[in-house]
Protein backbone atom coordinates (compact mmCIF):
# COMPACT_ATOMS: atom_id res chain seq x y z
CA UNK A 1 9.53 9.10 12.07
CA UNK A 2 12.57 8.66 9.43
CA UNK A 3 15.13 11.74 9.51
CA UNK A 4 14.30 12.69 6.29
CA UNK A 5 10.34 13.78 7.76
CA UNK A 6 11.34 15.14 10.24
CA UNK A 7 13.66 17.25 7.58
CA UNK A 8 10.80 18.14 5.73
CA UNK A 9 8.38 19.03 8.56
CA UNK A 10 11.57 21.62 10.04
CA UNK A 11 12.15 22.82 6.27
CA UNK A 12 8.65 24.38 6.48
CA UNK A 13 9.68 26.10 9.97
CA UNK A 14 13.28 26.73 8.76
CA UNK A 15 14.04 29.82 6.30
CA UNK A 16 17.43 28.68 4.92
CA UNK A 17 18.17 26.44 2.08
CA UNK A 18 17.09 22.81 2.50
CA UNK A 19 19.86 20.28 1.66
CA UNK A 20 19.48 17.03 1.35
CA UNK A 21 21.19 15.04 4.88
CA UNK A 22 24.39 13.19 4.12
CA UNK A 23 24.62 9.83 6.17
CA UNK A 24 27.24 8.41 7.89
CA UNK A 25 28.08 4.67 6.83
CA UNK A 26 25.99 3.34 9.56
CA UNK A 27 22.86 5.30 8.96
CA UNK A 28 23.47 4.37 5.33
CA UNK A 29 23.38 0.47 5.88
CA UNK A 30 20.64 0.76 8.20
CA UNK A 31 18.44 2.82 5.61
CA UNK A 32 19.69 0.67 3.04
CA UNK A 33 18.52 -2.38 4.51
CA UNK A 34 15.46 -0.57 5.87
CA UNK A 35 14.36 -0.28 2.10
CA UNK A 36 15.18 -3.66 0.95
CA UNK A 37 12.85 -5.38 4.23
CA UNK A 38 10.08 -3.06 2.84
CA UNK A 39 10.67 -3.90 -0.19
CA UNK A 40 10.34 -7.61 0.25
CA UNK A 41 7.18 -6.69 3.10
CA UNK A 42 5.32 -5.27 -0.06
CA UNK A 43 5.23 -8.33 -2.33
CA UNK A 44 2.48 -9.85 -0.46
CA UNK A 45 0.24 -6.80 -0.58
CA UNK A 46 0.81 -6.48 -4.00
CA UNK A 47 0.56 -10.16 -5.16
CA UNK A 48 -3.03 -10.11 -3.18
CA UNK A 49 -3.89 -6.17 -4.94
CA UNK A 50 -3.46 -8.13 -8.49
CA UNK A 51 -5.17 -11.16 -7.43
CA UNK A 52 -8.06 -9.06 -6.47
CA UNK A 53 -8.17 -6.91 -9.61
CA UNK A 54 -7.62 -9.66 -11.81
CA UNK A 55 -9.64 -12.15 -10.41
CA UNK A 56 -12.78 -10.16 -10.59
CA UNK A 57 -13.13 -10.45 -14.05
CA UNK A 58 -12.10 -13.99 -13.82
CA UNK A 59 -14.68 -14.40 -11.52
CA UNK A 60 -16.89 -13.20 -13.90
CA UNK A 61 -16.04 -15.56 -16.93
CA UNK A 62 -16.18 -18.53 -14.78
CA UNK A 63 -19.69 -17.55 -13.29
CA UNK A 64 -22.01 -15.77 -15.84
CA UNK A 65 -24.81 -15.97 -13.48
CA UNK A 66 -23.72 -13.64 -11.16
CA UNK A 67 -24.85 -10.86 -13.49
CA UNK A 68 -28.45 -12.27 -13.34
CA UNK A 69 -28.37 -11.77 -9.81
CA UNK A 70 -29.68 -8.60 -8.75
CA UNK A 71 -29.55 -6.16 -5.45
CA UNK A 72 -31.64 -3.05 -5.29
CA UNK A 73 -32.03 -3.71 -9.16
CA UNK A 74 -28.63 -3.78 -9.88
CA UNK A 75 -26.38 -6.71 -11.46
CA UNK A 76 -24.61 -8.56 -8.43
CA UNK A 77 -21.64 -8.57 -10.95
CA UNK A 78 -21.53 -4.79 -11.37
CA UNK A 79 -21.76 -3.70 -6.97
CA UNK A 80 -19.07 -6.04 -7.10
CA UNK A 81 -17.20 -4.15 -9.25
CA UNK A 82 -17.84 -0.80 -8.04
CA UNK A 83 -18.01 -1.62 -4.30
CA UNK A 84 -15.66 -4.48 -3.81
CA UNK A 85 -12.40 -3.34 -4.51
CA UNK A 86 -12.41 -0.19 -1.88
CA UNK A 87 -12.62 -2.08 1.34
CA UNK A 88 -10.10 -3.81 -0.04
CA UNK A 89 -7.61 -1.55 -1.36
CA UNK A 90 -8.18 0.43 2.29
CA UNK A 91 -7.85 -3.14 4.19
CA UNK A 92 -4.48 -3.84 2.14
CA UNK A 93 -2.73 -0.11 2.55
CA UNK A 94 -3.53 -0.28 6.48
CA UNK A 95 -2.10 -4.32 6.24
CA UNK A 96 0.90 -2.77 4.91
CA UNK A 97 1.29 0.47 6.96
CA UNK A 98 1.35 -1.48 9.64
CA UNK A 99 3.77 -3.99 8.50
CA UNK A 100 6.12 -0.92 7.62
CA UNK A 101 5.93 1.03 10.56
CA UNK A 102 7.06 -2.35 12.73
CA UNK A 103 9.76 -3.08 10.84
CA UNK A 104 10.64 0.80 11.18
CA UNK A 105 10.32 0.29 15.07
CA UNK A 106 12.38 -2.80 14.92
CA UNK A 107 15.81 -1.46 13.19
């Protein structure tokens, strides 16, 4: 848990003002380069969240007939629009949660 939750979480508990922690120089680097390794960590994510928006609709263009399939009544083309992206929004978050929290345990 970074310093600054556990700040927050003892803020609640605390009745004084809250000020924000200084660092020394070491705790500095280390959150420094903390952020830029989750910074670079979250391009993949990301790069696969716009592939996956954008490429439904690409999907669509390049395959009309997937709106003459039909489920339950419904267009294949429109489930996949209102189903699809969920699991994978939820699949991607937990990807990178997890990739976060290991680097976290790492430094």
């Amino acid at each position: 848990m970074s310093p600054q939750t556990r700040l927050a979480h003892s803020r609640r508990r605390a009745r004084g003002r809250w000020r924000v922690p200084k660092l020394d120089a070491t705790g500095e680097l280390r959150a420094a380069e903390l952020h830029r390794r989750q910074l670079r960590l979250a391009v993949a994510p990301l790069a696969l969240l716009f592939a996956g928006i954008f490429g439904l609709p690409l999907l669509f263009a390049l395959f009309p007939s997937l709106d003459e399939i039909r489920v339950l009544g419904i267009p294949l083309s429109w489930l996949a629009l209102a189903v699809l992206p969920y699991p994978a929004l939820t699949l991607l978050a937990g990807w990178q949660l997890h990739r976060a929290e290991r680097t976290e345990d790492t430094q």
